[in-house]
Protein backbone atom coordinates (compact mmCIF):
# COMPACT_ATOMS: atom_id res chain seq x y z
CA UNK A 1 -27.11 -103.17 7.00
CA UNK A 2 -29.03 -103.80 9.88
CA UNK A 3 -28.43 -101.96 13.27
CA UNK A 4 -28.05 -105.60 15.08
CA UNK A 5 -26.20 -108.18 14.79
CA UNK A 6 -27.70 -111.68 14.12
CA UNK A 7 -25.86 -112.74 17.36
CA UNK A 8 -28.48 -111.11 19.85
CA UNK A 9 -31.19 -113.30 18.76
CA UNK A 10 -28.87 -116.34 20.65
CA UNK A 11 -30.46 -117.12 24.18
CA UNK A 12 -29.50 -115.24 26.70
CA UNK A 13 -28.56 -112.18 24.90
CA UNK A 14 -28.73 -108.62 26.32
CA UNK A 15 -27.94 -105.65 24.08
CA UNK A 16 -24.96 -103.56 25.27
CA UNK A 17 -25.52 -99.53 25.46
CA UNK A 18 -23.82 -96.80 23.06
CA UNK A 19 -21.85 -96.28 22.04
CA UNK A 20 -22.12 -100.37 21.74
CA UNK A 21 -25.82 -101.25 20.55
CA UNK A 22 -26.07 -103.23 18.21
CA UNK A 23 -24.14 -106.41 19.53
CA UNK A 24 -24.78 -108.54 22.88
CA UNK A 25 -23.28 -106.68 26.07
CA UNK A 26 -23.18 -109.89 27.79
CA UNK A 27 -24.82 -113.61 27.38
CA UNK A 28 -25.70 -113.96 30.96
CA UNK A 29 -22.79 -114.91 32.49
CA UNK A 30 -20.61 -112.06 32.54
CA UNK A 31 -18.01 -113.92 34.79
CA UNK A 32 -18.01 -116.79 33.20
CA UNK A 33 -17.46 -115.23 29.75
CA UNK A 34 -14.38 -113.66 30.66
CA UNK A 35 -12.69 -117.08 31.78
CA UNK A 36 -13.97 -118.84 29.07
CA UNK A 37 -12.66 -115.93 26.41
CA UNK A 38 -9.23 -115.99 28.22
CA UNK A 39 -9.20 -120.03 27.74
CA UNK A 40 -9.71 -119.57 24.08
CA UNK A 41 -12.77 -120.92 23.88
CA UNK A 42 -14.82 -118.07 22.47
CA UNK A 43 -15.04 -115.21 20.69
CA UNK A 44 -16.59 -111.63 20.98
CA UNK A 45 -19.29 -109.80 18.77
CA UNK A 46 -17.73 -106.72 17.35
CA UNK A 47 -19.60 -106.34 14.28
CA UNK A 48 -20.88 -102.44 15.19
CA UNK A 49 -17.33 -101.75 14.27
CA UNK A 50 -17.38 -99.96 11.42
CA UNK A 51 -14.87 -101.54 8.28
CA UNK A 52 -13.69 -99.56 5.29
CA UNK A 53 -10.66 -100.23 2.75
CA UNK A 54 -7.91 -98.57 0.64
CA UNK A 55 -6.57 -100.27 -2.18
CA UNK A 56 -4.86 -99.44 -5.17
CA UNK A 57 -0.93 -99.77 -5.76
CA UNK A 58 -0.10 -96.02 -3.68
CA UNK A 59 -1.73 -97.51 -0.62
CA UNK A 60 0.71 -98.19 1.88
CA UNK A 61 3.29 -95.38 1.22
CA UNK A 62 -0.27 -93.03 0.88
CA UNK A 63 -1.24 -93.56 4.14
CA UNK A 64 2.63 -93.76 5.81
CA UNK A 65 2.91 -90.30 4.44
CA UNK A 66 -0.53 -89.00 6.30
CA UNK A 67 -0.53 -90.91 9.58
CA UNK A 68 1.72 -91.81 12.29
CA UNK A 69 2.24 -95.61 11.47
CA UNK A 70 5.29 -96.90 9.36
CA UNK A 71 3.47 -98.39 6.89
CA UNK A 72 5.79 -98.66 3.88
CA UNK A 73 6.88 -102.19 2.92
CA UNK A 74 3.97 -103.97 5.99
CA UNK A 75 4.13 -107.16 6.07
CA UNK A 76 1.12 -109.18 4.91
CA UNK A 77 -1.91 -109.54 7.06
CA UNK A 78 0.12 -108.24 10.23
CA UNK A 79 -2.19 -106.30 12.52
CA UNK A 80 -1.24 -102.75 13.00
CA UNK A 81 -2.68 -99.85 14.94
CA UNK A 82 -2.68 -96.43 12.86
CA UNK A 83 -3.24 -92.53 13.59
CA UNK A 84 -4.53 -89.49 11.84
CA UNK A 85 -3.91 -86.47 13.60
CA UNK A 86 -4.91 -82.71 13.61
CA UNK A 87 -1.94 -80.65 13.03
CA UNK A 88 -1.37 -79.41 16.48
CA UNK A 89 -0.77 -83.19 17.05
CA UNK A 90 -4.00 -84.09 18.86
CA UNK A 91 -6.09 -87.59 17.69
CA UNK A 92 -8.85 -86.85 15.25
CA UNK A 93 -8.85 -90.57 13.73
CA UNK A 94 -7.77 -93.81 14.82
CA UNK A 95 -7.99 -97.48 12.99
CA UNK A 96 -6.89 -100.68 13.07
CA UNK A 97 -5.47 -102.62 9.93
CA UNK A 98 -3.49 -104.84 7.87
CA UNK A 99 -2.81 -105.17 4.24
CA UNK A 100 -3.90 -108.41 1.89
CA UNK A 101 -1.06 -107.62 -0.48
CA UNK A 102 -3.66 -105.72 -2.44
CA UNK A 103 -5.75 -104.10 0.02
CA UNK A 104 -5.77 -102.53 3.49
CA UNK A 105 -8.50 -103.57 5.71
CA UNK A 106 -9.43 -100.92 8.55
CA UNK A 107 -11.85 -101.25 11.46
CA UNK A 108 -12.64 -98.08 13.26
CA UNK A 109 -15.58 -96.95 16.05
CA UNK A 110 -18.90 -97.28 15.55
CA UNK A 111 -20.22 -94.73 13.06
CA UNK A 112 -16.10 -93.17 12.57
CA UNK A 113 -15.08 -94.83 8.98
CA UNK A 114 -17.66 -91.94 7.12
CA UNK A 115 -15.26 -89.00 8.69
CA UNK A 116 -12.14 -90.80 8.37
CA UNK A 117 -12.88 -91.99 4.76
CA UNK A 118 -13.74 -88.15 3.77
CA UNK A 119 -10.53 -86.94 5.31
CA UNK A 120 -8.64 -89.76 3.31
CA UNK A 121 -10.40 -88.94 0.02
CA UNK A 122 -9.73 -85.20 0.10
CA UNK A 123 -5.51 -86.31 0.46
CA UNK A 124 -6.09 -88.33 -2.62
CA UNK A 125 -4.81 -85.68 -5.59
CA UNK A 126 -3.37 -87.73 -8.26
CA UNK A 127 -2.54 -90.71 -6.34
CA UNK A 128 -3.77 -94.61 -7.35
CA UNK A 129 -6.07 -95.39 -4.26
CA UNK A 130 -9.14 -96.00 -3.57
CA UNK A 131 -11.23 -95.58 -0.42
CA UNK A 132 -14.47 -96.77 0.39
CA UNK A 133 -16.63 -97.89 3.80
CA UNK A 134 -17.68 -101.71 3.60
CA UNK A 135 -19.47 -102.18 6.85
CA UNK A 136 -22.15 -103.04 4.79
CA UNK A 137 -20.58 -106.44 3.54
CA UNK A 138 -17.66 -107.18 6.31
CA UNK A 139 -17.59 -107.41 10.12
CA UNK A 140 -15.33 -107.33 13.10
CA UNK A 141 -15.09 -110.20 15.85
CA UNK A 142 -12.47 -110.33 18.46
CA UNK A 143 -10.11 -113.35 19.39
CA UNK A 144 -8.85 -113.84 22.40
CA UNK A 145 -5.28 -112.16 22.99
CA UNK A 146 -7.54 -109.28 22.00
CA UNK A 147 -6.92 -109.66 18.22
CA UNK A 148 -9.24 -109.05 15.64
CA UNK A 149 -10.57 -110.88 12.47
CA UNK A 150 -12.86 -109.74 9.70
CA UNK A 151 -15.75 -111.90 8.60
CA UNK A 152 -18.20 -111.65 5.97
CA UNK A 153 -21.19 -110.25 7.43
CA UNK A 154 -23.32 -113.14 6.44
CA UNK A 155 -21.32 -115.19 8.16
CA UNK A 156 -21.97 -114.07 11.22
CA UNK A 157 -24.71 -116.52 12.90
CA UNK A 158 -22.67 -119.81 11.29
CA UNK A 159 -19.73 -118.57 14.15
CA UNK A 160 -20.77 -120.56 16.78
CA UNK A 161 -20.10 -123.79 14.73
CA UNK A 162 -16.81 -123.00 14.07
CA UNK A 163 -15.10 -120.62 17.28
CA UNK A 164 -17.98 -122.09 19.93
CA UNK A 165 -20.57 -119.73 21.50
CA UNK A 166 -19.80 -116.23 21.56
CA UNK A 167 -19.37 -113.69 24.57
CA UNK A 168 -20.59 -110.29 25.61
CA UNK A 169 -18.85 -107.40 24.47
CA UNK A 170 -18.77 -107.11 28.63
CA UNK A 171 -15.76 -109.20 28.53
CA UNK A 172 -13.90 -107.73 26.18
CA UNK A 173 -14.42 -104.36 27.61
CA UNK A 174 -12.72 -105.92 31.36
CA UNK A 175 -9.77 -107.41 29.64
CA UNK A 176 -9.19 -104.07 27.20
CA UNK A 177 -9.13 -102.26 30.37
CA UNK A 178 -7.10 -104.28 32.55
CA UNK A 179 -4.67 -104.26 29.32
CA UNK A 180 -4.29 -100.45 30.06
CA UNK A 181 -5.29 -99.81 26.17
CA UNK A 182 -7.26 -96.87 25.46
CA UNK A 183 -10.85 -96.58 23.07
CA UNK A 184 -10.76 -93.20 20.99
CA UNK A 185 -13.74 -91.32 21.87
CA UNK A 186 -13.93 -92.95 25.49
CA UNK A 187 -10.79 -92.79 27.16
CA UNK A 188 -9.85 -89.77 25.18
CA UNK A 189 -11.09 -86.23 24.27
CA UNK A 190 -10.71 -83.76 21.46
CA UNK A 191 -7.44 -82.46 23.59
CA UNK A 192 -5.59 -86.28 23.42
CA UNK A 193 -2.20 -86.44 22.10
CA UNK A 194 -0.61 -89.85 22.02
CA UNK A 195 1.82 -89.31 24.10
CA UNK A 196 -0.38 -89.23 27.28
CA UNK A 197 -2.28 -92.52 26.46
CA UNK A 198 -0.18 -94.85 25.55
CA UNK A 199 0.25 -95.02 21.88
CA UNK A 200 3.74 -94.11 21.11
CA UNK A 201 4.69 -98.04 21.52
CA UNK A 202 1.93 -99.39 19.50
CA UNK A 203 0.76 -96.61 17.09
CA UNK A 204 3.78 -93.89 16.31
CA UNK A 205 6.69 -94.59 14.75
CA UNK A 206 8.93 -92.33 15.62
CA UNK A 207 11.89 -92.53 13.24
CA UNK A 208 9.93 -92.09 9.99
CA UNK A 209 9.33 -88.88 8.06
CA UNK A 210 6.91 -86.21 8.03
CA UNK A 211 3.35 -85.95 8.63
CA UNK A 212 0.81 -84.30 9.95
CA UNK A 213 0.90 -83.25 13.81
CA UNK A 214 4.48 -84.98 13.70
CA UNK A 215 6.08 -81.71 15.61
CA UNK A 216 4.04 -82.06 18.83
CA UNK A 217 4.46 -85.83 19.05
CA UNK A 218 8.00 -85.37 18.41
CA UNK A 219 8.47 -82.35 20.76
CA UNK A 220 6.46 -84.07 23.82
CA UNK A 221 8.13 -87.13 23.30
CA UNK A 222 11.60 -85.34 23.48
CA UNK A 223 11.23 -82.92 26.65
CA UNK A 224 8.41 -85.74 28.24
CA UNK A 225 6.30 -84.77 30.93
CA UNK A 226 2.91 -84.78 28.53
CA UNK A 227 0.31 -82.01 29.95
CA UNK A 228 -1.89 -85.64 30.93
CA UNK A 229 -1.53 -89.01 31.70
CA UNK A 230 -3.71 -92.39 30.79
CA UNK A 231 -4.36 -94.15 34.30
CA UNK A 232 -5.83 -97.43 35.45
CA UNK A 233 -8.03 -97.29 38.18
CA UNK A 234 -9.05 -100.12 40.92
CA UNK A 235 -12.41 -99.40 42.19
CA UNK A 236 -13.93 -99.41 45.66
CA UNK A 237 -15.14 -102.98 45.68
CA UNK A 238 -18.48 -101.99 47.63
CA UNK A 239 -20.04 -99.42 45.17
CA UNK A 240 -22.97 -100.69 43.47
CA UNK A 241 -22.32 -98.84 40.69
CA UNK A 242 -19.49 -98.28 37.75
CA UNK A 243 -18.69 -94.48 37.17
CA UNK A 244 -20.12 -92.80 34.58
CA UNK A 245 -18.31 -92.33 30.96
CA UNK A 246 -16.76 -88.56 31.68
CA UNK A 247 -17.61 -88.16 35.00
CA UNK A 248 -14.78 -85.94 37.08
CA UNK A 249 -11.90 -87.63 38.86
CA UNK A 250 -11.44 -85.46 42.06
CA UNK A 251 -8.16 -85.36 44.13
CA UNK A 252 -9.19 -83.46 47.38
CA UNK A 253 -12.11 -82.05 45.86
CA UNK A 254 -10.41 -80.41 42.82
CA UNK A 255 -11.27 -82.16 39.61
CA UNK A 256 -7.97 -83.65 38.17
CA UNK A 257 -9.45 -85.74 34.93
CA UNK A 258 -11.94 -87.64 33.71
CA UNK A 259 -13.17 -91.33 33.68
CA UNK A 260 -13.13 -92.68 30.39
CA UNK A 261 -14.06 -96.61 30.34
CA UNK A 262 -15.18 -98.82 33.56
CA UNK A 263 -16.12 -102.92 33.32
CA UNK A 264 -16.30 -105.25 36.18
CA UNK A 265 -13.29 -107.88 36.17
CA UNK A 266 -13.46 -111.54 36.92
CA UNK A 267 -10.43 -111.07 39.17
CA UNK A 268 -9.78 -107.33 39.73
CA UNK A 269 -12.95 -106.35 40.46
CA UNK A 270 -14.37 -103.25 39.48
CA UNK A 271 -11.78 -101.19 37.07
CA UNK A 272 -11.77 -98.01 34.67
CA UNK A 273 -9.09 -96.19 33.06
CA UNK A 274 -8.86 -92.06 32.94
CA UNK A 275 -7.27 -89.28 32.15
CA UNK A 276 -5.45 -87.06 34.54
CA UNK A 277 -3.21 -84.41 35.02
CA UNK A 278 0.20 -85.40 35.15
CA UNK A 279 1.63 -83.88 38.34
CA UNK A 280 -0.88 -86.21 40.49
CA UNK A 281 0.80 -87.81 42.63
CA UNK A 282 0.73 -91.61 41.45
CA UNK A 283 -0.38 -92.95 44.96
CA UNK A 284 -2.87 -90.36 45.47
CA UNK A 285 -6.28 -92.14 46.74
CA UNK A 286 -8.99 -90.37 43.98
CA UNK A 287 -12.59 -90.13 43.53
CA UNK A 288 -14.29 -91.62 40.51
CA UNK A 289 -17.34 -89.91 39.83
CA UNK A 290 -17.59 -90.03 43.53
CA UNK A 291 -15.85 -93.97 43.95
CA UNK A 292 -12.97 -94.01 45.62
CA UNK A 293 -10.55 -95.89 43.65
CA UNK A 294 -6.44 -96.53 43.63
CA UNK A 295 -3.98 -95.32 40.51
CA UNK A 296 -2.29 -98.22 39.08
CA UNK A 297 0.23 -96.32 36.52
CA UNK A 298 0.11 -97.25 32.54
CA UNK A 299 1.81 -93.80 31.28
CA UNK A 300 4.76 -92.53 33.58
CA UNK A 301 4.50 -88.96 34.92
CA UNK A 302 8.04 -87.95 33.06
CA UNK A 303 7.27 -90.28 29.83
CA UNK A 304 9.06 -89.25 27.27
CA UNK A 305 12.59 -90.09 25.07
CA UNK A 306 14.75 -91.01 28.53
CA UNK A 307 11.28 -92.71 30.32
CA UNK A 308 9.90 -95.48 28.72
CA UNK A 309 6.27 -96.27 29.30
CA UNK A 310 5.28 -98.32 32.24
CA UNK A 311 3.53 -101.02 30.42
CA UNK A 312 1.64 -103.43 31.81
């Protein structure tokens, strides 16, 4: 496979950074991508994703039995999010799917499917699946309503005929964040339990059996108040500059988190999410990597089985 997509060499195309080289970070008119994504007329270059798939008839209740997902009985081609974690409960692997009726489809991070496909292949013993990495053959683009769809990778340049000219993965970035939805590996750390970004609504399910790292989720979710807390935060307008991935976030000069993503909005402005500690106060003015930026809150402080989520 090659390291870029066939979509850069369209005019106006400027390669986004890592962990996102490989695809176009914007087309020129990073503005004017956003608006025309949101109106449905576009559609977004994700093909660094990396794709792999697990078929054979012990699939689905295979992987309900190691992740957090129900996945027993999923309905054909419905788009889930899934979980593999450690067994102290924190994320080590995180996908997104849906099943053919004879195959699940997963999309991951760039360069992630080659760990989660060994962990998956070790849990095989005698069971009638098979896993195996296809980024090779398929790729990911995004739709607006920030769904996904996998092409054939040859397919790729003949897009623009059929979904009109594509946008920077810029866009997608801004409306991801402003969603409040979190990127393994960039809005969370090796510490990250789901609990404190977000993912108990659209990830766990909560009422099925066991698996592994089930007791912390479980616990957290019971007592609430998770250690940390997933965060949206509205920039100072007149910085030149976004705050660096994993930069401190400073409350009085005491670092209190991290900054995990940051895009410029078409409305909001300048916007990142983090992580924090819990106990800070919500309408606590904070320093991003030395911006000064507002909370706006997407996990609540006492989340847990009496405190919903404050979703956006």
């Amino acid at each position: 496979m090659s390291d870029k997509s066939p979509l850069l060499a369209l005019p106006g195309a400027v390669e986004a950074d890592a962990p996102d080289q490989g695809v176009a970070a914007h087309y020129g008119a990073i503005g004017a991508e956003q608006r025309r994504f949101l109106d449905g007329k576009a559609f977004v270059d994700l093909s660094h994703r990396d794709v792999f798939t697990v078929s054979g008839p012990d699939r689905l209740t295979w992987l309900h039995s190691l992740t957090t997902q129900y996945l027993e009985g999923l309905e054909t081609h419905r788009q889930t999010e899934v979980l593999i974690l450690t067994p102290q409960g924190r994320i080590e692997h995180a996908f997104v799917g849906h099943d053919d009726g004879e195959t699940f489809w997963a999309h991951t991070e760039p360069g992630a499917a080659a760990a989660a496909v060994d962990f998956l292949n070790r849990m095989k013993f005698m069971l009638r699946v098979e896993v195996a990495v296809v980024t090779d053959t398929w790729a990911v683009i995004g739709l607006p309503g920030l769904t996904y769809r996998l092409v054939p990778r040859q397919s790729l340049s003949d897009l623009p005929a059929e979904l009109g000219d594509p946008v920077g993965i810029w866009a997608w970035e801004a409306l991801r964040i402003e969603s409040g939805h979190a990127r393994i590996g960039l809005d969370t750390d090796d510490k990250s339990i789901p609990n404190e970004i977000d993912w108990i609504e659209s990830a766990v399910h909560l009422d099925k059996g066991c698996y592994r790292g089930q007791e912390t989720v479980a616990r957290v979710h019971t007592l609430g108040k998770p250690p940390r807390r997933l965060v949206m935060l509205h920039l100072d307008g007149s910085a030149e500059r976004l705050p660096a991935h994993g930069s401190d976030v400073e409350l009085d000069g005491k670092r209190v988190g991290f900054v995990g993503s940051a895009a410029r909005h078409h409305e909001l402005g300048p916007i990142a999410l983090a992580i924090v500690k819990r106990n800070v106060d919500p309408d606590a003015t904070l320093m991003a990597d030395g911006v000064a930026a507002a909370q706006e809150l997407i996990v609540d402080p006492e989340v847990g089985l009496h405190v919903r989520p404050v979703l956006k």
